[in-house]
N, C-alpha and C. Protein backbone atom coordinates (compact mmCIF):
# COMPACT_ATOMS: atom_id res chain seq x y z
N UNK A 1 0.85 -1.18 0.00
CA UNK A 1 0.00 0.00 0.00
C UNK A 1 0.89 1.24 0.00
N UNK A 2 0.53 2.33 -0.85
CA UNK A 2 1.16 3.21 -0.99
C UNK A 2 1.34 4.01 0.29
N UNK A 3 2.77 5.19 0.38
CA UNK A 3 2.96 5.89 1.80
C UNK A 3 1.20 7.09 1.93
N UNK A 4 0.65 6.92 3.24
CA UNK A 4 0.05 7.68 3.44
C UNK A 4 -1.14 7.13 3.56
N UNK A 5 -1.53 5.77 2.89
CA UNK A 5 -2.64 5.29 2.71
C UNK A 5 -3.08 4.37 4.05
N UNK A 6 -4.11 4.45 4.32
CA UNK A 6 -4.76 4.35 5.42
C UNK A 6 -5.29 2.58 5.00
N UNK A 7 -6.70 2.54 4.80
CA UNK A 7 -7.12 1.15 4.46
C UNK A 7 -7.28 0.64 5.67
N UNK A 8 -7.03 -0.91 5.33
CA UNK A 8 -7.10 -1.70 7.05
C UNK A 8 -5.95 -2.03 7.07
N UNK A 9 -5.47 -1.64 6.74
CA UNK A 9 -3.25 -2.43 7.29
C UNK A 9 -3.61 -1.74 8.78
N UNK A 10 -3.71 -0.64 9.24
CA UNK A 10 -3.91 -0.22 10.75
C UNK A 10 -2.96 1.25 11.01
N UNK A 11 -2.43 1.30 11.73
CA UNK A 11 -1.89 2.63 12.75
C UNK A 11 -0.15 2.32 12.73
N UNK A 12 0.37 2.70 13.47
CA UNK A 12 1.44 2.57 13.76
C UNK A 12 1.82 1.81 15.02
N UNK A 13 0.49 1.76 15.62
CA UNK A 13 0.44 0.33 17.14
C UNK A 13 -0.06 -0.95 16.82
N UNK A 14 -0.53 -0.76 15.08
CA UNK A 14 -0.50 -2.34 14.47
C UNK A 14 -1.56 -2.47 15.15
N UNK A 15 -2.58 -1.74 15.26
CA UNK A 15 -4.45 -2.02 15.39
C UNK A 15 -4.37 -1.91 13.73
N UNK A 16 -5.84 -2.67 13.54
CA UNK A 16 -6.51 -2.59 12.70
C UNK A 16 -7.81 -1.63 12.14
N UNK A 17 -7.96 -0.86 11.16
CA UNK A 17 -8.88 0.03 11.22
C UNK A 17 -10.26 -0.48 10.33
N UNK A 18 -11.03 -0.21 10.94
CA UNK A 18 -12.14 -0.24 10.54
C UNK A 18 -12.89 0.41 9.28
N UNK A 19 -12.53 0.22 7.67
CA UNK A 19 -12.82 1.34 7.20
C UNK A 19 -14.48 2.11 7.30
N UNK A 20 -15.07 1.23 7.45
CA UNK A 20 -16.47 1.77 7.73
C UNK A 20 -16.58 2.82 8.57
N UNK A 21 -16.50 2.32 9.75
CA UNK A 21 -16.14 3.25 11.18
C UNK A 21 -14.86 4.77 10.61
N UNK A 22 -14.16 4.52 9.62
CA UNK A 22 -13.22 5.59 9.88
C UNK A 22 -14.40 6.63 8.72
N UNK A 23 -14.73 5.89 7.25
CA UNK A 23 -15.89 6.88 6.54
C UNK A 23 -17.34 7.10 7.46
N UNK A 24 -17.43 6.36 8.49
CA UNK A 24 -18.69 7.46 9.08
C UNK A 24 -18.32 8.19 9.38
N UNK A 25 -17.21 8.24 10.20
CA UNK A 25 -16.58 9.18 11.20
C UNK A 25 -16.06 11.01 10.28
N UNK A 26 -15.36 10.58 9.00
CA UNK A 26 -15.18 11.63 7.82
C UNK A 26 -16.70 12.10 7.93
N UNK A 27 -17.49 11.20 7.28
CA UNK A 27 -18.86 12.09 7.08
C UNK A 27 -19.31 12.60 7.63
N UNK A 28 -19.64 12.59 9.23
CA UNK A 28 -20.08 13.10 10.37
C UNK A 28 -19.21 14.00 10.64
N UNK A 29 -18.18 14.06 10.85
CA UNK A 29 -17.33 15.01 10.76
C UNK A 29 -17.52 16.44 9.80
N UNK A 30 -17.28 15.73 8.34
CA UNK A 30 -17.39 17.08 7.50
C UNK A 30 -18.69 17.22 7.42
N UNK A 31 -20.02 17.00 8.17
CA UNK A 31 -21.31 17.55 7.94
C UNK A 31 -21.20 18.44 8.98
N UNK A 32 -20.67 18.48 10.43
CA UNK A 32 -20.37 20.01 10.77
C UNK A 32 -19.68 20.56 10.18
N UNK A 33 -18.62 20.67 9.79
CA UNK A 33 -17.80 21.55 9.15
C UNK A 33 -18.76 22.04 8.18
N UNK A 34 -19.29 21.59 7.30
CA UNK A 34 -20.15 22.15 6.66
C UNK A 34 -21.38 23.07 6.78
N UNK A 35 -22.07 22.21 8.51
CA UNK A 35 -22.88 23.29 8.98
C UNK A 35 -22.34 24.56 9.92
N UNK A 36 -21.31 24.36 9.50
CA UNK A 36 -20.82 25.78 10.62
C UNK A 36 -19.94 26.90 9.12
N UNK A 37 -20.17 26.35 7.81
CA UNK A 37 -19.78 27.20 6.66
C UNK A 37 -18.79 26.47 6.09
N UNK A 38 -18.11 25.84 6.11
CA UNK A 38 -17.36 25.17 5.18
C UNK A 38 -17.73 24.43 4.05
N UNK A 39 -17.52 24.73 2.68
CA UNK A 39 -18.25 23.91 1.76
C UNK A 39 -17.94 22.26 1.62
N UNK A 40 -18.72 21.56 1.26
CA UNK A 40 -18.74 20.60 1.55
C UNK A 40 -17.49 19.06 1.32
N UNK A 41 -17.12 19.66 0.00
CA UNK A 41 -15.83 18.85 -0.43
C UNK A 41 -14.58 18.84 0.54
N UNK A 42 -14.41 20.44 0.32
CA UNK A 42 -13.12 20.52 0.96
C UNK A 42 -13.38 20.34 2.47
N UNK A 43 -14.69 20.42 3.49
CA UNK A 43 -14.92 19.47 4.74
C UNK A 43 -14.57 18.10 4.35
N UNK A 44 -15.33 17.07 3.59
CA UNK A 44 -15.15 15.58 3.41
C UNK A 44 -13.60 16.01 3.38
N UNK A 45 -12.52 16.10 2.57
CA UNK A 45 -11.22 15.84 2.37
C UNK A 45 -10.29 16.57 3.61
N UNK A 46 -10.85 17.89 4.04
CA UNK A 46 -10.20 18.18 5.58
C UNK A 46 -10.31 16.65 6.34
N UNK A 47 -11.47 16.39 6.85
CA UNK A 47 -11.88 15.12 7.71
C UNK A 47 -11.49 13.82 7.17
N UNK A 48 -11.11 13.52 6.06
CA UNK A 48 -10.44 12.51 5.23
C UNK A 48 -8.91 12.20 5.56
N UNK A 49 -8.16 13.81 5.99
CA UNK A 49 -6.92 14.07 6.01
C UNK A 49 -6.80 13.47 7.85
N UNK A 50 -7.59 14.40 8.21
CA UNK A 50 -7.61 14.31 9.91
C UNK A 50 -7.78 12.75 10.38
N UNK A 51 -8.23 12.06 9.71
CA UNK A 51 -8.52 10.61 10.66
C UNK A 51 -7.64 9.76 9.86
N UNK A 52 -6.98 10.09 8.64
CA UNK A 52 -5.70 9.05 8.29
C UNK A 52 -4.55 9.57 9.53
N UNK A 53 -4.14 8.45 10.08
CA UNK A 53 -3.03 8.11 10.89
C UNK A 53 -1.55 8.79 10.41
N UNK A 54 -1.09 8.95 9.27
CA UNK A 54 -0.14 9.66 8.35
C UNK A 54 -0.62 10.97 8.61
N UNK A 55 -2.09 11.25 8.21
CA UNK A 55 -2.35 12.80 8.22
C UNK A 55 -1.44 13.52 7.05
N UNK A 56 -1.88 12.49 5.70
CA UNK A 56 -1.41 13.17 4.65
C UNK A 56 -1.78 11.91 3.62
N UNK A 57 -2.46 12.04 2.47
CA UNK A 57 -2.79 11.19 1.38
C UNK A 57 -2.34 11.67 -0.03
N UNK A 58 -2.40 10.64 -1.05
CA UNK A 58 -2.67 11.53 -2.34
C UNK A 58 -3.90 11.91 -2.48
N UNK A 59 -3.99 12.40 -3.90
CA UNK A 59 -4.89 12.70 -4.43
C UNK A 59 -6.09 11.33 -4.84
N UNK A 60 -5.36 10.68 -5.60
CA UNK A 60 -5.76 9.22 -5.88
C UNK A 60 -6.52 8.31 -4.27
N UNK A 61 -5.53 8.59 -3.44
CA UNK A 61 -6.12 7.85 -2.80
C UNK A 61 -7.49 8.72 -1.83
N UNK A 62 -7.45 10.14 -1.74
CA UNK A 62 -8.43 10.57 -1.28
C UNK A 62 -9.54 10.26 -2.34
N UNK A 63 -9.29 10.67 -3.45
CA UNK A 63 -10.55 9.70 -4.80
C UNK A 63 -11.01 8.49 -4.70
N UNK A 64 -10.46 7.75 -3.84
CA UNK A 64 -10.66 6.60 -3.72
C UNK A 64 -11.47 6.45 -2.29
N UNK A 65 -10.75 6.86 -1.69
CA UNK A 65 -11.42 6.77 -0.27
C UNK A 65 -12.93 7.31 -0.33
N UNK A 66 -13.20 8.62 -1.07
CA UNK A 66 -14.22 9.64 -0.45
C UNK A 66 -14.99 9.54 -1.91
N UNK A 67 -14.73 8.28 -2.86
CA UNK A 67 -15.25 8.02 -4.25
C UNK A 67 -15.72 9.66 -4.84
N UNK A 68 -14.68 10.24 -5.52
CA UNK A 68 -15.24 11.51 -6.35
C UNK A 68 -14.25 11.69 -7.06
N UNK A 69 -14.45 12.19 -7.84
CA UNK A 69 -13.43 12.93 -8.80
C UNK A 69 -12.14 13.51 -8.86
N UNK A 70 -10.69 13.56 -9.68
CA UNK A 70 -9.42 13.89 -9.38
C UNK A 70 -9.88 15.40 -9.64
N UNK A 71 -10.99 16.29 -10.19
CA UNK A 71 -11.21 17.19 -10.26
C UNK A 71 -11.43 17.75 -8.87
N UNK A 72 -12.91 17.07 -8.33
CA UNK A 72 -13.76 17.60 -7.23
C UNK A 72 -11.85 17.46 -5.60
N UNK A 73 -11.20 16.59 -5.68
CA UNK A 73 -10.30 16.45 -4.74
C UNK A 73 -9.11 18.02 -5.13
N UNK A 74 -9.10 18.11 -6.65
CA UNK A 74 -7.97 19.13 -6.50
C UNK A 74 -8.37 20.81 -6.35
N UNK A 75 -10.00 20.97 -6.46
CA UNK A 75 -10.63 22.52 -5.93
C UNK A 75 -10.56 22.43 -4.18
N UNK A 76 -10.80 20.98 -3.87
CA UNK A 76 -11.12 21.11 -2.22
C UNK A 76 -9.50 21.33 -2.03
N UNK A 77 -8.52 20.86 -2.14
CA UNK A 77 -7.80 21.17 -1.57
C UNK A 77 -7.03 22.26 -1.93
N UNK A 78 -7.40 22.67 -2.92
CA UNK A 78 -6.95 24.16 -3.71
C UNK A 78 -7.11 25.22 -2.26
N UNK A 79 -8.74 25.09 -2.01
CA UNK A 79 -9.34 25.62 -1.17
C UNK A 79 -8.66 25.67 0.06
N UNK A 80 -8.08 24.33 0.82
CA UNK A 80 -7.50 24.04 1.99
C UNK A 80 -6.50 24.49 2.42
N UNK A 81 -5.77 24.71 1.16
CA UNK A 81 -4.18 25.23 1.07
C UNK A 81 -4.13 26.94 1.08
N UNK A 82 -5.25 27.07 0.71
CA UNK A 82 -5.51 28.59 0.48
C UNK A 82 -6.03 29.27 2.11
N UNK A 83 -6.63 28.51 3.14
CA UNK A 83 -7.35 28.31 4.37
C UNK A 83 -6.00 28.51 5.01
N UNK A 84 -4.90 27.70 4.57
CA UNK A 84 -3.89 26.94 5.85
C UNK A 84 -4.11 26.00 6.35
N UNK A 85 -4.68 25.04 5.74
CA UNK A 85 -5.29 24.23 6.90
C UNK A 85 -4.84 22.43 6.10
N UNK A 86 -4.50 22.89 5.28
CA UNK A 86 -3.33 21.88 4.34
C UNK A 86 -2.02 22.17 3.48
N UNK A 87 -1.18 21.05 3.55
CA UNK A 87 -0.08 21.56 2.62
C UNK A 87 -0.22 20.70 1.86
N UNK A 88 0.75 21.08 0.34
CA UNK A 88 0.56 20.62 -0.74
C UNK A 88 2.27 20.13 -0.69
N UNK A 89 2.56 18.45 -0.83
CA UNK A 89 4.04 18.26 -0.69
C UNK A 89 4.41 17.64 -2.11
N UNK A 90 5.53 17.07 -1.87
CA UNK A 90 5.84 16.21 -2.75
C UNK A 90 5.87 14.74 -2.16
N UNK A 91 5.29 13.38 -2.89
CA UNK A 91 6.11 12.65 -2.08
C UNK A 91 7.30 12.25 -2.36
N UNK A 92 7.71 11.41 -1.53
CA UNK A 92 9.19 11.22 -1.68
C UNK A 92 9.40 9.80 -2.54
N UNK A 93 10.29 10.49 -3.71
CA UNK A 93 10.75 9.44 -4.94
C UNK A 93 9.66 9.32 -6.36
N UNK A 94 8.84 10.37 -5.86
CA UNK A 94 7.46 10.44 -7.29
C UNK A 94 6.94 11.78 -7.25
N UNK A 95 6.47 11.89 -8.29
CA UNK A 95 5.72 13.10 -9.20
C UNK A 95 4.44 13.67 -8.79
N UNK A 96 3.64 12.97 -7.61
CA UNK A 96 2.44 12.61 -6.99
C UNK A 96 2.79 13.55 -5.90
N UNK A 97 1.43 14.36 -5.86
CA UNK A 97 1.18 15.31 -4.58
C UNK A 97 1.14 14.59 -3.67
N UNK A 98 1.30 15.15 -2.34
CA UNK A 98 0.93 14.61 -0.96
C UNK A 98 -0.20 15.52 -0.47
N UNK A 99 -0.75 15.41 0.14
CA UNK A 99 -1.64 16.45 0.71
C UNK A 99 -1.67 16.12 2.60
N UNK A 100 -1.02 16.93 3.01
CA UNK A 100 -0.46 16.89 4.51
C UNK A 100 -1.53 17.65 5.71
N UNK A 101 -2.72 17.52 6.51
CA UNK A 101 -2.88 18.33 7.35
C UNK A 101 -1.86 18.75 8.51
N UNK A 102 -2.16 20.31 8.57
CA UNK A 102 -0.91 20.54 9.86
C UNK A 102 -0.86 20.30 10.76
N UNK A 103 -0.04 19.73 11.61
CA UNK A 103 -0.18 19.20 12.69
C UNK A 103 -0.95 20.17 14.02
N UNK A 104 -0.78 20.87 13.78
CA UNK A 104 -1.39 22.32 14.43
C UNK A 104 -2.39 23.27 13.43
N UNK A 105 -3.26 22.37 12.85
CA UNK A 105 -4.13 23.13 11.88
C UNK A 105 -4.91 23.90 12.18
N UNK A 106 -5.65 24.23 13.80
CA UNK A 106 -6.62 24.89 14.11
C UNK A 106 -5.90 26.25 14.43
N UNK A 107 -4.81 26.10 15.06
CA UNK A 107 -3.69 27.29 15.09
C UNK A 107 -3.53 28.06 13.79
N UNK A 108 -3.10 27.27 12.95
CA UNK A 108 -2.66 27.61 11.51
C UNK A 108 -4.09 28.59 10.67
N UNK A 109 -5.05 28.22 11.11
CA UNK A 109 -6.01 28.36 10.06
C UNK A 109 -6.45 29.87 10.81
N UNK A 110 -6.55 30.07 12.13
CA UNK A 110 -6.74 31.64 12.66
C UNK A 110 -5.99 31.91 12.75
N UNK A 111 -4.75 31.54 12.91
CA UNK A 111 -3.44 32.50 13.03
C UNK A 111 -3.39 33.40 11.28
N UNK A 112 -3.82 32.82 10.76
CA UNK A 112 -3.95 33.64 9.08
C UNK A 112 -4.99 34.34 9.08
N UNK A 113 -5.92 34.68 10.26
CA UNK A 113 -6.95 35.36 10.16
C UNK A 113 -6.80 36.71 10.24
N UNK A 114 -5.78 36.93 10.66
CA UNK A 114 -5.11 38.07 11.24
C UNK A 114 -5.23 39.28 9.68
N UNK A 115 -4.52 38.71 8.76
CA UNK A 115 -4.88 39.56 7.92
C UNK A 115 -5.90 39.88 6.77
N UNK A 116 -7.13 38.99 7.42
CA UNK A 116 -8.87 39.14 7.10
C UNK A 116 -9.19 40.07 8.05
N UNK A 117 -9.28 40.09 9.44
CA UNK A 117 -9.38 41.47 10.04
C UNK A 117 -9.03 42.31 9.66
N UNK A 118 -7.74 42.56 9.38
CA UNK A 118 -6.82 43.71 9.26
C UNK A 118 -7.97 44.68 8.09
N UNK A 119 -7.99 43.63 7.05
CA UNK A 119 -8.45 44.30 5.72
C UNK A 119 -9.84 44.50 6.12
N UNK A 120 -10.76 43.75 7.17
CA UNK A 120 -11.97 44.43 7.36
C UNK A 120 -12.23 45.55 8.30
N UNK A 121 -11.37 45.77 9.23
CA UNK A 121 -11.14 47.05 10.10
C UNK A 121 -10.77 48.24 9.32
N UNK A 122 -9.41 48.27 8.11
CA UNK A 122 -9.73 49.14 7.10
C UNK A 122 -10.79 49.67 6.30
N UNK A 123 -11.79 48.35 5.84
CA UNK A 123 -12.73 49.03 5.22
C UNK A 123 -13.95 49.41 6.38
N UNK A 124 -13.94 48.89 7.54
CA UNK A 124 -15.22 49.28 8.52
C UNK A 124 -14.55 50.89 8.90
N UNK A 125 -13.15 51.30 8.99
CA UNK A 125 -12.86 52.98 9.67
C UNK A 125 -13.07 53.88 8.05
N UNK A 126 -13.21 52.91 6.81
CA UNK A 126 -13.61 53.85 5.64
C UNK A 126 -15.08 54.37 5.86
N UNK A 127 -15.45 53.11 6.45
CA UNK A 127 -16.92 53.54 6.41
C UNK A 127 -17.48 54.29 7.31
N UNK A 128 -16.99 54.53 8.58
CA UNK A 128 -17.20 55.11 9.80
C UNK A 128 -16.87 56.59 8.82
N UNK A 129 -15.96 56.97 7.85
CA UNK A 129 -15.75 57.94 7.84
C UNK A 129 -16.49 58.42 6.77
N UNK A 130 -16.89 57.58 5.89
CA UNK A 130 -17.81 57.81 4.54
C UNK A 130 -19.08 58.32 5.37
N UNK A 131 -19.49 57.42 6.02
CA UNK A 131 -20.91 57.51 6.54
C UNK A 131 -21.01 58.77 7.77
N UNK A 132 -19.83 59.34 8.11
CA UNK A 132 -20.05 59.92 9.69
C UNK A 132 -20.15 59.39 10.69
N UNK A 133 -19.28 59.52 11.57
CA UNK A 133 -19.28 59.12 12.92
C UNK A 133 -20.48 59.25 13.93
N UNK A 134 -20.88 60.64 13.78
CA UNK A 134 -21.76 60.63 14.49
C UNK A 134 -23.36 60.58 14.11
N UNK A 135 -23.59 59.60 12.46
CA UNK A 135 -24.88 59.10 12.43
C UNK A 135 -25.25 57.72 12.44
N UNK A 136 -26.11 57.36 12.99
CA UNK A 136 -26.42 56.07 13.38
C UNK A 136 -25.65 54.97 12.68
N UNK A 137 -25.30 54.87 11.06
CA UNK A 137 -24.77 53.66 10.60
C UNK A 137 -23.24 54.12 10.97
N UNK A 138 -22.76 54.92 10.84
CA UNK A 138 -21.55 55.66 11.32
C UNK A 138 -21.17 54.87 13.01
N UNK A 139 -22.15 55.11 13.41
CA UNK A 139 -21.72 54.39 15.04
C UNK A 139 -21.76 53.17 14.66
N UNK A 140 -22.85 52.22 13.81
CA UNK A 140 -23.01 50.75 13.97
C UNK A 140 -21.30 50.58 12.95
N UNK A 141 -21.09 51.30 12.43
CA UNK A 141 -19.89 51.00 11.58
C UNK A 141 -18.37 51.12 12.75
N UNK A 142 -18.52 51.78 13.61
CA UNK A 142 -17.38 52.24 14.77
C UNK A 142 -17.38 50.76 16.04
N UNK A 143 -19.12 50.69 15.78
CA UNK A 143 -19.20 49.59 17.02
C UNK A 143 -18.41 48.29 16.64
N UNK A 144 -19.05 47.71 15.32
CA UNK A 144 -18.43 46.86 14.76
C UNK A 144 -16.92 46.83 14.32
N UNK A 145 -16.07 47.75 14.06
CA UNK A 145 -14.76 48.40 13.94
C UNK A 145 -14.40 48.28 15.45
N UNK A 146 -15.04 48.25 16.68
CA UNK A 146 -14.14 48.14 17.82
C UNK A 146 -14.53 46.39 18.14
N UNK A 147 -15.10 46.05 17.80
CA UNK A 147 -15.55 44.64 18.22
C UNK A 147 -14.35 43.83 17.19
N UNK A 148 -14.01 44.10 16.01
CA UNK A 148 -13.37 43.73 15.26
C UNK A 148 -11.52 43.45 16.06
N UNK A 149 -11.48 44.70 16.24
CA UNK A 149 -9.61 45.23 16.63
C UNK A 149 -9.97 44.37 18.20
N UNK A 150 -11.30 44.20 19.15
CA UNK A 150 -10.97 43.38 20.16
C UNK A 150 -10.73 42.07 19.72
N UNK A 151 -11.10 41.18 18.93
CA UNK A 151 -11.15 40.04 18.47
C UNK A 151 -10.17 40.05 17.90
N UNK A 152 -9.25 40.86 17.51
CA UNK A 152 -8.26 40.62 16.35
C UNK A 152 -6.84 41.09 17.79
N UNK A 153 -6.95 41.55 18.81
CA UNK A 153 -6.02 41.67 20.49
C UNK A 153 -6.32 40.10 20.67
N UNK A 154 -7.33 39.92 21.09
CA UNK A 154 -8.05 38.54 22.22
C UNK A 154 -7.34 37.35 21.64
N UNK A 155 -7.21 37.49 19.85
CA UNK A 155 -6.80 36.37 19.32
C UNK A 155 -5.66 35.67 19.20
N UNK A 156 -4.61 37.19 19.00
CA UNK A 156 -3.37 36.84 19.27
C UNK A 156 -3.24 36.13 20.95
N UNK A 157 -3.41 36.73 21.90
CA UNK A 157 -3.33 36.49 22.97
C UNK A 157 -3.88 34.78 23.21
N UNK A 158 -4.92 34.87 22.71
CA UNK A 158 -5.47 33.37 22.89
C UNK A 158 -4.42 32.47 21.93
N UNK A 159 -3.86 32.82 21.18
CA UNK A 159 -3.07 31.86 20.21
C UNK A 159 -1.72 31.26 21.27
N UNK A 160 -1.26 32.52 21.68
CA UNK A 160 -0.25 32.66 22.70
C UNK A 160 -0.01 31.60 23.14
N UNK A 161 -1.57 31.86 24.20
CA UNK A 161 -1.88 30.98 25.69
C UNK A 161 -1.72 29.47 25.21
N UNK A 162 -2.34 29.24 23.78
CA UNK A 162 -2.41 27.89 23.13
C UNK A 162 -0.76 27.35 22.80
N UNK A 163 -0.19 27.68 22.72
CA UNK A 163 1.02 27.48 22.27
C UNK A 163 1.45 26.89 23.36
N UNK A 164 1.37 27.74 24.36
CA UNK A 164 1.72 27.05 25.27
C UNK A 164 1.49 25.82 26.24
N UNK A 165 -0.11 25.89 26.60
CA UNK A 165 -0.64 24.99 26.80
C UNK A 165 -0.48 23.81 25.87
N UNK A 166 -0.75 23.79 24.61
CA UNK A 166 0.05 22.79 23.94
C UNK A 166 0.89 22.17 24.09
N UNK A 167 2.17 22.86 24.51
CA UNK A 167 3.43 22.25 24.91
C UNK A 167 3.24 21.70 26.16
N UNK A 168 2.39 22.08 26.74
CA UNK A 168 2.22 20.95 28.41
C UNK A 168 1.68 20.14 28.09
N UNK A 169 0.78 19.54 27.08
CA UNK A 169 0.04 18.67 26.66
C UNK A 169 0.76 17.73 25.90
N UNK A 170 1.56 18.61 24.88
CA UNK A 170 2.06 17.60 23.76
C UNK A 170 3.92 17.55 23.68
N UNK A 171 4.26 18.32 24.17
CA UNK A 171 5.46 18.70 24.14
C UNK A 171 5.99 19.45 22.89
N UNK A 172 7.01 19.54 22.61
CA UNK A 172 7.32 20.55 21.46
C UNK A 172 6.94 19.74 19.97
């Protein structure tokens, strides 16, 4: 079996996996991701990535696993890579993508959020100033502009705290 591929060969403690149990688990999986906004492919192939033991497949074999298209697998992860929330490798000794989740992907994926705020706090102080400060959409534009720059303080800080706590958990 090729590097990365999951199947029933098992883990690295030489259990055996269940493939049934591991595709409910993808599906159930990427149907929140999906109900909380994530479109639906690139959920199935996030959650595809997350419960292989490697935590990195091809392309082929995510086509295989999640039965769809070498098309429908290379927009989702177009998408993923564009998120942070996958890398695009080489494997080693072939021509064949890898597709790697980060080991710290939930980190990875708001830590890039940073400059989606940025660019919406610019356009919310355009608008505070287009509209006037002191008329009603002018304030809802200032309110939301300070709710923004707190979330975009709180986050770094919370990323921080995670880093660290991490390392008591997992080590470096």
């Amino acid at each position: 079996m090729p590097k990365g591929s999951e199947g029933s060969e098992g883990s690295a403690e030489g259990t055996r996996r269940d493939d049934e149990v591991v595709s409910r688990f993808v599906e159930q999986f990427a149907a929140q991701l999906v109900e909380a906004g994530m479109a639906r492919m690139p959920a199935r192939i996030f959650a595809a990535l997350l419960a292989s033991d490697s935590g990195a497949l091809t392309s082929a074999e995510l086509g295989k696993q999640l039965q769809v298209s070498p098309a429908a697998v290379s927009g989702a992860v177009r998408y993923l890579t564009q998120q942070h929330m996958v890398a695009r490798e080489r494997e080693p000794g072939s021509r064949r993508d890898l597709f790697r989740v980060h080991s710290n992907q939930w980190y990875e994926a708001l830590a890039n959020r940073d400059g989606v705020l940025k660019r919406w706090e610019s356009a919310l102080r355009d608008g505070v100033s287009s509209l006037g400060a002191d008329t009603p959409a002018g304030r809802r534009m200032a309110e939301t502009l300070a709710f923004f720059e707190f979330v975009e303080h709180e986050l770094v800080a919370m990323l921080d705290r995670w880093r660290v706590h991490r390392e008591t958990l997992f080590g470096k």
